[in-house]
C-alpha atoms as a PDB file:
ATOM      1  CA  UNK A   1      -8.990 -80.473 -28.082  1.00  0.00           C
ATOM      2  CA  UNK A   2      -7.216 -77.769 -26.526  1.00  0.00           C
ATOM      3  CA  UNK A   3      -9.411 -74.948 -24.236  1.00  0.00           C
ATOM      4  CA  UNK A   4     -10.646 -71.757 -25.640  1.00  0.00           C
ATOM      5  CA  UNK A   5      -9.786 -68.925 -23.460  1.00  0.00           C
ATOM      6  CA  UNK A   6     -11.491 -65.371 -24.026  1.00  0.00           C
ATOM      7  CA  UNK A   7     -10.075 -62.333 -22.427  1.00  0.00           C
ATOM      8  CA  UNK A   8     -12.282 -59.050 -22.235  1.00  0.00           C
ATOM      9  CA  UNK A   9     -12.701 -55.843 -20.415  1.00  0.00           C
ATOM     10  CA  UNK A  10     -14.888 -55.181 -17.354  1.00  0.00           C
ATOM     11  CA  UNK A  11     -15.552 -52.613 -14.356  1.00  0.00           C
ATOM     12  CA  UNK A  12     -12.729 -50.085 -15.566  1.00  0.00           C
ATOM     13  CA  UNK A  13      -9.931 -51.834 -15.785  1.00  0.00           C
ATOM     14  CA  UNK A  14     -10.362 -55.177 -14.862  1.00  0.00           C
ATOM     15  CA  UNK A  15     -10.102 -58.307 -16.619  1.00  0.00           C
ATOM     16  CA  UNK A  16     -13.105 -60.645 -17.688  1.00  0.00           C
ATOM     17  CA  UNK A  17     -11.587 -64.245 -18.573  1.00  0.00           C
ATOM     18  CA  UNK A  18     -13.901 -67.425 -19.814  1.00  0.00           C
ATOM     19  CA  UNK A  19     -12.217 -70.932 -20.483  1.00  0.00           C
ATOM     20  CA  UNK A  20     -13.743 -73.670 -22.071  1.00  0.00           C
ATOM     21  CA  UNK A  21     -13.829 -76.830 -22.946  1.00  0.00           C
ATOM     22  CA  UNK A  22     -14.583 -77.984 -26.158  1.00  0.00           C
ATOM     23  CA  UNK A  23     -14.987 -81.707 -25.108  1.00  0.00           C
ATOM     24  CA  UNK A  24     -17.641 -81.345 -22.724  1.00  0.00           C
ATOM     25  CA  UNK A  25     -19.038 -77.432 -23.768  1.00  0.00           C
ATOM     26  CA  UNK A  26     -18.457 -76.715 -20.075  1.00  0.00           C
ATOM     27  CA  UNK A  27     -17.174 -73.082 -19.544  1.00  0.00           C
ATOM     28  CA  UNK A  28     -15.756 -71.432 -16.262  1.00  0.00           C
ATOM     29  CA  UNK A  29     -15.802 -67.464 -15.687  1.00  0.00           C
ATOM     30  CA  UNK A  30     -12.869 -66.766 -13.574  1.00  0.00           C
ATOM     31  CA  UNK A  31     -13.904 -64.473 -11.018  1.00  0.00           C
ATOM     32  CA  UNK A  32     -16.941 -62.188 -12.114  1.00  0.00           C
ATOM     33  CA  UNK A  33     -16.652 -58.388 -11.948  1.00  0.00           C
ATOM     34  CA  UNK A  34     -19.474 -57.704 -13.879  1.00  0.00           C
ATOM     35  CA  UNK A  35     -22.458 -59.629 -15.270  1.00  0.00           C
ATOM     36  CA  UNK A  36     -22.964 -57.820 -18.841  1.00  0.00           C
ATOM     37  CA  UNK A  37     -19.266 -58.077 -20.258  1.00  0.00           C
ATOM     38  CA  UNK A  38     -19.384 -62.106 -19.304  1.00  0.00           C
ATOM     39  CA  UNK A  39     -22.896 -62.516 -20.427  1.00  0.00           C
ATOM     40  CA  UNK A  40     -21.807 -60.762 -24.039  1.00  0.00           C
ATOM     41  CA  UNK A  41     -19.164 -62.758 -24.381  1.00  0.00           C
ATOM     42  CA  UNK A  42     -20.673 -65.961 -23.440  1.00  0.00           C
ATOM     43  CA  UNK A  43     -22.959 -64.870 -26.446  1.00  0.00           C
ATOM     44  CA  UNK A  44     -20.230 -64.022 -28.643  1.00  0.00           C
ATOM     45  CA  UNK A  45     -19.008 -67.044 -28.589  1.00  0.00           C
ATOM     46  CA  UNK A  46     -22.345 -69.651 -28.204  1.00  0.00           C
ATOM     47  CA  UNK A  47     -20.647 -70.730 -24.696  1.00  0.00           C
ATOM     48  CA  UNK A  48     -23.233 -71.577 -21.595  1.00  0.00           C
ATOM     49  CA  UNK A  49     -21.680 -70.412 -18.323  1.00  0.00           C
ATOM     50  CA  UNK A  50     -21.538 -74.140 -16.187  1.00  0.00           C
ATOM     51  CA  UNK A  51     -18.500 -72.236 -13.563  1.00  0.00           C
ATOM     52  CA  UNK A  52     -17.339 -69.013 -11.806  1.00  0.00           C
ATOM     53  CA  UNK A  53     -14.193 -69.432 -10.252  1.00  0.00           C
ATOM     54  CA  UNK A  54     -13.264 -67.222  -7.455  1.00  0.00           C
ATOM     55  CA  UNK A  55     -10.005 -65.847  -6.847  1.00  0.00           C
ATOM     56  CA  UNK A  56     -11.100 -63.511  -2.967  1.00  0.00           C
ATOM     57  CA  UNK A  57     -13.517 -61.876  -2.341  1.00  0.00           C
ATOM     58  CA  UNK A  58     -13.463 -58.390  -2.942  1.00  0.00           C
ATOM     59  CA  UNK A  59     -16.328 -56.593  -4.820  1.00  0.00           C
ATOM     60  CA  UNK A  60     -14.636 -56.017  -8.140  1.00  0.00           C
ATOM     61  CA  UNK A  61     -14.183 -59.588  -8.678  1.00  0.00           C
ATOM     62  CA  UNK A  62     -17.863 -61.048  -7.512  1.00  0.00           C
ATOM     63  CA  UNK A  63     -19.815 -58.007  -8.601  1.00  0.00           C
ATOM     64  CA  UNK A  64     -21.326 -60.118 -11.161  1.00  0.00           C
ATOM     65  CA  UNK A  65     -22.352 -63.359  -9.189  1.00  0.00           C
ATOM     66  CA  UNK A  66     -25.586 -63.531  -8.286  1.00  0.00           C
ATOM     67  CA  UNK A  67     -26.841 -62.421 -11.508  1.00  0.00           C
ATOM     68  CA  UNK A  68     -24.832 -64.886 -13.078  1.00  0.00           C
ATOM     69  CA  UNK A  69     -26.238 -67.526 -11.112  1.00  0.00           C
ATOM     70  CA  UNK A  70     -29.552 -66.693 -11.329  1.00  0.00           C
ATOM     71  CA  UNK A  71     -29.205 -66.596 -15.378  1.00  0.00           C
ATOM     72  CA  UNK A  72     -27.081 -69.628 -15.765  1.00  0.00           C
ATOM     73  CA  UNK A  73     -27.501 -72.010 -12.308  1.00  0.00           C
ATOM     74  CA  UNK A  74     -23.518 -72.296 -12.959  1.00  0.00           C
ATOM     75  CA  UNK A  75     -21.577 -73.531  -9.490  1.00  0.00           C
ATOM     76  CA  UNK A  76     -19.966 -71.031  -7.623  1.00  0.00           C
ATOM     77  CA  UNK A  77     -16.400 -71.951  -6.556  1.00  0.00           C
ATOM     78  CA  UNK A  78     -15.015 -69.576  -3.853  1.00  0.00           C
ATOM     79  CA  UNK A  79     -12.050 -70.309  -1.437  1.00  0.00           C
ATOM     80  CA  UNK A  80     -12.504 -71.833   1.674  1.00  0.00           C
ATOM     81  CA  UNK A  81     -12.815 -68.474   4.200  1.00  0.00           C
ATOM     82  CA  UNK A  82     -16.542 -68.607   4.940  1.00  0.00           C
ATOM     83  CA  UNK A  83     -16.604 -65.208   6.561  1.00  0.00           C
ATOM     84  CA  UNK A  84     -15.967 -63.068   3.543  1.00  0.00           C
ATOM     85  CA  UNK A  85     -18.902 -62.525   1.778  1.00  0.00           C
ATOM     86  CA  UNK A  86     -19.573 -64.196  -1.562  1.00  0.00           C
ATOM     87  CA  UNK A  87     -23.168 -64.669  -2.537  1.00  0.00           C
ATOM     88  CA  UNK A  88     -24.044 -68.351  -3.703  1.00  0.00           C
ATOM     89  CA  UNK A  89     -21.148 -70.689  -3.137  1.00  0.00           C
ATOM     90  CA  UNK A  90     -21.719 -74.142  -3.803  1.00  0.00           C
ATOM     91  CA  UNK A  91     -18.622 -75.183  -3.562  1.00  0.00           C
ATOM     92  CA  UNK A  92     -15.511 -74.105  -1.204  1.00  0.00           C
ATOM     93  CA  UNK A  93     -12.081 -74.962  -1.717  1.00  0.00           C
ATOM     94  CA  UNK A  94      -8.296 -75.136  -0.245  1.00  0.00           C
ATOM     95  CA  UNK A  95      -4.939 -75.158  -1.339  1.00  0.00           C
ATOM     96  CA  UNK A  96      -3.819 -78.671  -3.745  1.00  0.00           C
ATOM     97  CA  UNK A  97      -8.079 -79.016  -4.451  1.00  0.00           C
ATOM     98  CA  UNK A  98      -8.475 -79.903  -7.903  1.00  0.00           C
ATOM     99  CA  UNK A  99     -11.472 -78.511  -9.604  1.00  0.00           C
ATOM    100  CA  UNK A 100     -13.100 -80.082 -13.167  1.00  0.00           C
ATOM    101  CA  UNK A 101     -14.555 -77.797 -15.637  1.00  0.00           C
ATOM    102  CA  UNK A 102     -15.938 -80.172 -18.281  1.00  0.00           C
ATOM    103  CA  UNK A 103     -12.313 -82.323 -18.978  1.00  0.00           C
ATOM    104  CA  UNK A 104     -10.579 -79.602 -17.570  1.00  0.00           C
ATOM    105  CA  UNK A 105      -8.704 -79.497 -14.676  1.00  0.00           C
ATOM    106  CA  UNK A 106      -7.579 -76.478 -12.136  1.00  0.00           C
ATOM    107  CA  UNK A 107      -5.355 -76.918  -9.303  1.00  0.00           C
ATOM    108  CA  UNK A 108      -6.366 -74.147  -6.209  1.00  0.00           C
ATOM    109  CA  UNK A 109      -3.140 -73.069  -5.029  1.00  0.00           C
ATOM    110  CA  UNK A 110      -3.210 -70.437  -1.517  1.00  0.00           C
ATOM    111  CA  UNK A 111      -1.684 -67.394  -2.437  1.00  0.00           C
ATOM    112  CA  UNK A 112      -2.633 -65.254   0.567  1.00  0.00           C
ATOM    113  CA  UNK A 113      -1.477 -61.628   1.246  1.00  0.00           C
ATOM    114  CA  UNK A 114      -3.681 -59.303  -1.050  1.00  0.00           C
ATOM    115  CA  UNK A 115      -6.483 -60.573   0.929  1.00  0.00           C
ATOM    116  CA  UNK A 116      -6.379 -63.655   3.567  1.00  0.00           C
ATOM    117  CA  UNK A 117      -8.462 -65.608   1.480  1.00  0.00           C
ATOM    118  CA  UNK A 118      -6.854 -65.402  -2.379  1.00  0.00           C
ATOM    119  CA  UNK A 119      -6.569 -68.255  -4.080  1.00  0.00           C
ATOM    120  CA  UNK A 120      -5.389 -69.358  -7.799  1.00  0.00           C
ATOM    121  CA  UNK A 121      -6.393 -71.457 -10.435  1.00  0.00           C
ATOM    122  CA  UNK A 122      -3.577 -73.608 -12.186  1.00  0.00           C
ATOM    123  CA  UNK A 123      -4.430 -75.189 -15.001  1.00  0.00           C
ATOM    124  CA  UNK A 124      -1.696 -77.475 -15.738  1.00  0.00           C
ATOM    125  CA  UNK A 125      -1.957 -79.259 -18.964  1.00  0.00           C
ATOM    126  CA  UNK A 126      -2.738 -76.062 -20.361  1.00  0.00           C
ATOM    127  CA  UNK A 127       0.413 -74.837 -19.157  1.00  0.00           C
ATOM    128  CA  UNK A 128      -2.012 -71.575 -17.558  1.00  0.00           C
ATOM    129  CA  UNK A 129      -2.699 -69.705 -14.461  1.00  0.00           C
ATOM    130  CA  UNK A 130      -5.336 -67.278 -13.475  1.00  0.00           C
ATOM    131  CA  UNK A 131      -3.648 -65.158 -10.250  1.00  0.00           C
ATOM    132  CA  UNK A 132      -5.979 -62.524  -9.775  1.00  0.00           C
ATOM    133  CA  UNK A 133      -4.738 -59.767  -7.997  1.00  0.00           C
ATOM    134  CA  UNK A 134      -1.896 -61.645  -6.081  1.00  0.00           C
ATOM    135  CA  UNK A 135       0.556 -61.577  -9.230  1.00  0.00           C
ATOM    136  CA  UNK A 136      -0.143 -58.996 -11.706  1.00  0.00           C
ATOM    137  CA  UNK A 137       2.155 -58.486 -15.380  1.00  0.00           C
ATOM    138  CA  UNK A 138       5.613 -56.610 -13.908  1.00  0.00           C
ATOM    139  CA  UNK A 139       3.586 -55.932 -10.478  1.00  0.00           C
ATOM    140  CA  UNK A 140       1.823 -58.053  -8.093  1.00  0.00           C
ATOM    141  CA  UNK A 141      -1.516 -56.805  -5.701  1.00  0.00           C
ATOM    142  CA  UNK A 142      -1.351 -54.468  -2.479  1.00  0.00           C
ATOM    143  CA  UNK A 143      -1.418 -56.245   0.799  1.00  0.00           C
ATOM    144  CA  UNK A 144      -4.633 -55.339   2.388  1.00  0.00           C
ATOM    145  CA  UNK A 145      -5.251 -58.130   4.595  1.00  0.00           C
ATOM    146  CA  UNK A 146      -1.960 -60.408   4.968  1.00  0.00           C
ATOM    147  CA  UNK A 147       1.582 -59.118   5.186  1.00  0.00           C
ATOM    148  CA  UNK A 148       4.578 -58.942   3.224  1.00  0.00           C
ATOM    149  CA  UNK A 149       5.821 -62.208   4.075  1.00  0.00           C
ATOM    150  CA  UNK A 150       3.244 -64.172   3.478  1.00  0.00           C
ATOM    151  CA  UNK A 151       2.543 -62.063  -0.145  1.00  0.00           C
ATOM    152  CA  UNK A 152       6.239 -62.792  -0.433  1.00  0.00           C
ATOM    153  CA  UNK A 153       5.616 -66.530  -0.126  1.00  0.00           C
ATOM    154  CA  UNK A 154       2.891 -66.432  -2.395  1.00  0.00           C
ATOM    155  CA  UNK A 155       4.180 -65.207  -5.018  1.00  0.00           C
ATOM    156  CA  UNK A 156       7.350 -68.038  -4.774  1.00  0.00           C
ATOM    157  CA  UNK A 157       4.798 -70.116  -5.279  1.00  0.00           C
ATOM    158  CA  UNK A 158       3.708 -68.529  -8.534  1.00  0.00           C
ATOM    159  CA  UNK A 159       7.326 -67.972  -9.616  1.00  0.00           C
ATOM    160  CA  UNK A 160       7.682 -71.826  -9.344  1.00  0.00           C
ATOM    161  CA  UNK A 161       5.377 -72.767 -11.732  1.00  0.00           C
ATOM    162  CA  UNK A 162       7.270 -73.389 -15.663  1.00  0.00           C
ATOM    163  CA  UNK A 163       8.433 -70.441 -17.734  1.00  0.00           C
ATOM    164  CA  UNK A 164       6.280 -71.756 -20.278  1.00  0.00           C
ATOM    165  CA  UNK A 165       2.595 -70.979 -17.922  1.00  0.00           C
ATOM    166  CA  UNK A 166       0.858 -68.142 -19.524  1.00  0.00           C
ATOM    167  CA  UNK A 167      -0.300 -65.673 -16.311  1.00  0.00           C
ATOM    168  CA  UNK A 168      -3.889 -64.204 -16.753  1.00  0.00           C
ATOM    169  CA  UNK A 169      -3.918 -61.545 -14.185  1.00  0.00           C
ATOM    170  CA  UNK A 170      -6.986 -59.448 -12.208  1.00  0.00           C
ATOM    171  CA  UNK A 171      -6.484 -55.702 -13.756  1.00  0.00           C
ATOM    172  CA  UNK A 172      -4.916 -54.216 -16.835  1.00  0.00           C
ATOM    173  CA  UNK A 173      -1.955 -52.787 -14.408  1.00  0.00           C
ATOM    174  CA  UNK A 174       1.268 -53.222 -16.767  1.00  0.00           C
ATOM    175  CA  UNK A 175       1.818 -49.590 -17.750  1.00  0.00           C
ATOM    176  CA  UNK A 176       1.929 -48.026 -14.321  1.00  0.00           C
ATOM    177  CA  UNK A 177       3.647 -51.060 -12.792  1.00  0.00           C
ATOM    178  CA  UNK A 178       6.234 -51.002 -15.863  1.00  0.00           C
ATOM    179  CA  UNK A 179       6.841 -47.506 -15.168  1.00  0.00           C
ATOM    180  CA  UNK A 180       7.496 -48.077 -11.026  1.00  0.00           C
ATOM    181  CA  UNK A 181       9.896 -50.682 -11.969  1.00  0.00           C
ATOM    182  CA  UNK A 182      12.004 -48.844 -14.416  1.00  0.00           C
ATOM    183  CA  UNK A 183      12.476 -46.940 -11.294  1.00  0.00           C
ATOM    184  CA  UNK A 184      14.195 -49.538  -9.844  1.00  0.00           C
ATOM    185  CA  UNK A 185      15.749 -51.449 -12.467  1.00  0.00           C
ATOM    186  CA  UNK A 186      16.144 -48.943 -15.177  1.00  0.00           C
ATOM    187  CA  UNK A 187      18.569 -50.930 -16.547  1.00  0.00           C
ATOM    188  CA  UNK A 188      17.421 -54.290 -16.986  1.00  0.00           C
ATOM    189  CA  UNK A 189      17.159 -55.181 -20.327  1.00  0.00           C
ATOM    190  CA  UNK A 190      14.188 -57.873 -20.323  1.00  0.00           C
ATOM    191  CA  UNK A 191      12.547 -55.020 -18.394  1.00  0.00           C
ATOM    192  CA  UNK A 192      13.229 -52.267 -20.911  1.00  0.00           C
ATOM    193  CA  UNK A 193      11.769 -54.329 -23.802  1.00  0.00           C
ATOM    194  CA  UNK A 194       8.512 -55.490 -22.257  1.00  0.00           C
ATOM    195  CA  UNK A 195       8.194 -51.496 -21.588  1.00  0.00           C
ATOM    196  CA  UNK A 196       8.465 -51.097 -25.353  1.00  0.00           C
ATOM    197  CA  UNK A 197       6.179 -54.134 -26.008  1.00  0.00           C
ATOM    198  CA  UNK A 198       3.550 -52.648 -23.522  1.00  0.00           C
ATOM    199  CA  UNK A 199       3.784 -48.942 -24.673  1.00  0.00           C
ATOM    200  CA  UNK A 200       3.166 -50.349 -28.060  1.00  0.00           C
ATOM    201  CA  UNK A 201       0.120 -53.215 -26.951  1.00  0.00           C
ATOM    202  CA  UNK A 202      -1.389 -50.133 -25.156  1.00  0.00           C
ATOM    203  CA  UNK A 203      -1.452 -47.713 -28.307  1.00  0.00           C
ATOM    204  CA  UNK A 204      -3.068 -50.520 -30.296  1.00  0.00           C
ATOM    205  CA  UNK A 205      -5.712 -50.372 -27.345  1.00  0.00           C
ATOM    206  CA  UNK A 206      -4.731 -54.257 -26.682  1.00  0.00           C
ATOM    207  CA  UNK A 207      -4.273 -56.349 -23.511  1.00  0.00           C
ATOM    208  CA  UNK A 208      -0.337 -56.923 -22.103  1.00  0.00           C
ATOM    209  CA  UNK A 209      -1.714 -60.216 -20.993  1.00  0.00           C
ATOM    210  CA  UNK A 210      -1.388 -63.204 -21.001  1.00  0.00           C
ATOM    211  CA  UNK A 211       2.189 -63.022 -20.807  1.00  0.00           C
ATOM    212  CA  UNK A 212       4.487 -65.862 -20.344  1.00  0.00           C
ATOM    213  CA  UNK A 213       6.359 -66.718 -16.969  1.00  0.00           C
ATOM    214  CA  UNK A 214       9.534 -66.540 -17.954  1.00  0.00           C
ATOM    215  CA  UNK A 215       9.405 -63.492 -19.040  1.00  0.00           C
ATOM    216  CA  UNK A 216       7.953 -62.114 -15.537  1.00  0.00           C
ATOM    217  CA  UNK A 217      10.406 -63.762 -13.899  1.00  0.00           C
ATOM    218  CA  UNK A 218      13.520 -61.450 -15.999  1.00  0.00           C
ATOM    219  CA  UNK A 219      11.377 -58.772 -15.687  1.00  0.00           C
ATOM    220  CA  UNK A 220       9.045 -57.995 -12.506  1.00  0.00           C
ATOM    221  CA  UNK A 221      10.898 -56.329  -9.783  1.00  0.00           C
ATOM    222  CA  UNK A 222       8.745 -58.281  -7.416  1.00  0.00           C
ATOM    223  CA  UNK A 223       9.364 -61.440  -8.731  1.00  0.00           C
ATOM    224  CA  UNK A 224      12.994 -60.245  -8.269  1.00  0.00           C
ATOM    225  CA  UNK A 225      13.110 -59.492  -4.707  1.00  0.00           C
ATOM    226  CA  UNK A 226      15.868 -62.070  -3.964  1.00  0.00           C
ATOM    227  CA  UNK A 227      18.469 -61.128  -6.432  1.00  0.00           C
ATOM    228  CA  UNK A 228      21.213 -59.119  -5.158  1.00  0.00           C
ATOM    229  CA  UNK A 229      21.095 -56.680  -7.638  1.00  0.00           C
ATOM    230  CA  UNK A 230      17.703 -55.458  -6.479  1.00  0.00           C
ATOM    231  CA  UNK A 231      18.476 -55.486  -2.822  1.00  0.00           C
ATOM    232  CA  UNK A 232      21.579 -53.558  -3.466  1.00  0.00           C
ATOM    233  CA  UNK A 233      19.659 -50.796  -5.670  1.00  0.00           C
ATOM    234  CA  UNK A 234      17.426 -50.332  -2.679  1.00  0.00           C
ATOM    235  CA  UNK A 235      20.489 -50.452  -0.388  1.00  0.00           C
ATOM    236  CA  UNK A 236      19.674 -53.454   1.466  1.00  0.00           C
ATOM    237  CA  UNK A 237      22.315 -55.857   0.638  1.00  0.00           C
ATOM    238  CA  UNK A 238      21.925 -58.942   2.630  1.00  0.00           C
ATOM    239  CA  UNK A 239      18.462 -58.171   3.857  1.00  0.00           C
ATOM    240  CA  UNK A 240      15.963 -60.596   3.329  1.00  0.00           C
ATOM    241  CA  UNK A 241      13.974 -61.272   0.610  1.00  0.00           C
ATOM    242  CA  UNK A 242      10.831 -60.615   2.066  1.00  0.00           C
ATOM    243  CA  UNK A 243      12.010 -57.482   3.831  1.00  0.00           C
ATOM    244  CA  UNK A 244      12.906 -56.227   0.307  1.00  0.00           C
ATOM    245  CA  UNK A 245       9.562 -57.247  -0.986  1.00  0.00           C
ATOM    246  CA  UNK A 246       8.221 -55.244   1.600  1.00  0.00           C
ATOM    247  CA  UNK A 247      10.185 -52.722   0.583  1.00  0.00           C
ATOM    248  CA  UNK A 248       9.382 -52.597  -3.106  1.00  0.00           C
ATOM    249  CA  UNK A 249       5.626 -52.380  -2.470  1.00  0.00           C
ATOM    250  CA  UNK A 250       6.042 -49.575  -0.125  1.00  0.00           C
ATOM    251  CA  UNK A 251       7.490 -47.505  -2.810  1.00  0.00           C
ATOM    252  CA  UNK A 252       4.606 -49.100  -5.271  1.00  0.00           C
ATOM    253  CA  UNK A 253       2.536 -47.641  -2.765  1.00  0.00           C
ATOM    254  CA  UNK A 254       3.550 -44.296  -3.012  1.00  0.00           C
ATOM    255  CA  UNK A 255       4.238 -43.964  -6.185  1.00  0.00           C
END
């Protein structure tokens, strides 16, 4: 039987996400923002939480831990950086780890740069991955901690998984980034028709993810640091990729 995923609103504008396993009834919260909007939708659906996966550990994404352990006794999964604070970890893990969720399995793969300690969750026979705030739908997470070459790096890793992996992302981003990137490639047409999809997704008042990989990868500018096109709309021809990265966010920055 194939896993039940469940996408939701929490916080503002971040996104809730449950997965579960038929099989087994085992269910994993990826990353918790809030207790309420998880604990609804656990109830929604009949689901008991067993697993919170954590993607770093900023407080918009573990906001909701404790109370979710104290409610459920689920295990806590956090990455492997013991000196950012996450309440109730039973369990730490580093890059090529593979977690179980019932029958389920997620591979941890680094993807440092947003903070030092991101991580994501590949799930690989259900062709999915949960990046947090490292890759986000036609944008990808400021660098806070790490720097643009390691975000850079990251994010290759990401951009190697299959077209085919669905990308569950941190925040409901896609307009704003959509907008920044028509800045930049106002001409690509992959680009121009997930800005028509999104514009559209957004009036309906539904989520722009998950979206496929593929996609992303015609269509986010920072996926698309190494293609010559890009690096000579910014006027960097020959730089190097990450150096354009860097680039690109800058302007994300300010914009």
């Amino acid at each position: 039987m194939a896993a039940e995923i469940r996408t939701f609103t929490c916080l503002t504008d971040n996104f809730g996400y449950l997965i579960h396993d038929p099989a087994t009834k085992a269910t994993a919260s990826v990353d918790a923002p809030e207790a309420g909007p998880i604990i609804r939708a656990l109830e929604r659906e009949g689901w008991t939480l067993t697993d919170i996966l954590i993607t770093h550990h900023h407080g918009d994404h573990v906001g909701g831990v404790a109370e979710l352990k104290q409610r459920y006794g689920c295990r806590v999964v956090a990455p492997h950086d013991k000196s950012t604070k996450i309440a109730n970890v039973d369990l730490r893990v580093v890059n090529a780890d593979v977690i179980k969720v019932g029958s389920l399995l997620a591979r941890v793969v680094e993807t440092p740069g947003h903070t030092l300690d991101h991580v994501s969750y590949v799930f690989d026979a259900e062709k999915v991955v949960f990046a947090a705030d490292t890759l986000f739908s036609i944008g990808c997470g400021r660098v806070f901690e790490g720097n643009y070459p390691m975000m850079w790096d990251s994010l290759l890793k990401l951009r190697a998984l299959p077209d085919d992996f669905r990308l569950y992302c941190g925040h409901e981003y896609t307009a704003s980034n959509v907008k920044f990137a028509l800045t930049v490639e106002p001409d690509n047409p992959a680009l121009k028709a997930r800005a028509e999809e999104v514009a559209r997704l957004r009036a309906e008042n539904k989520p722009t993810v998950p979206t496929l990989l593929g996609d992303e990868k015609k269509a986010n500018v920072f996926l698309r640091a190494d293609e010559p096109s890009v690096a000579a709309r910014l006027h960097m021809k020959g730089a190097d990729p990450a150096q354009i990265f860097g680039e690109l966010r800058e302007r994300k920055n300010k914009s």
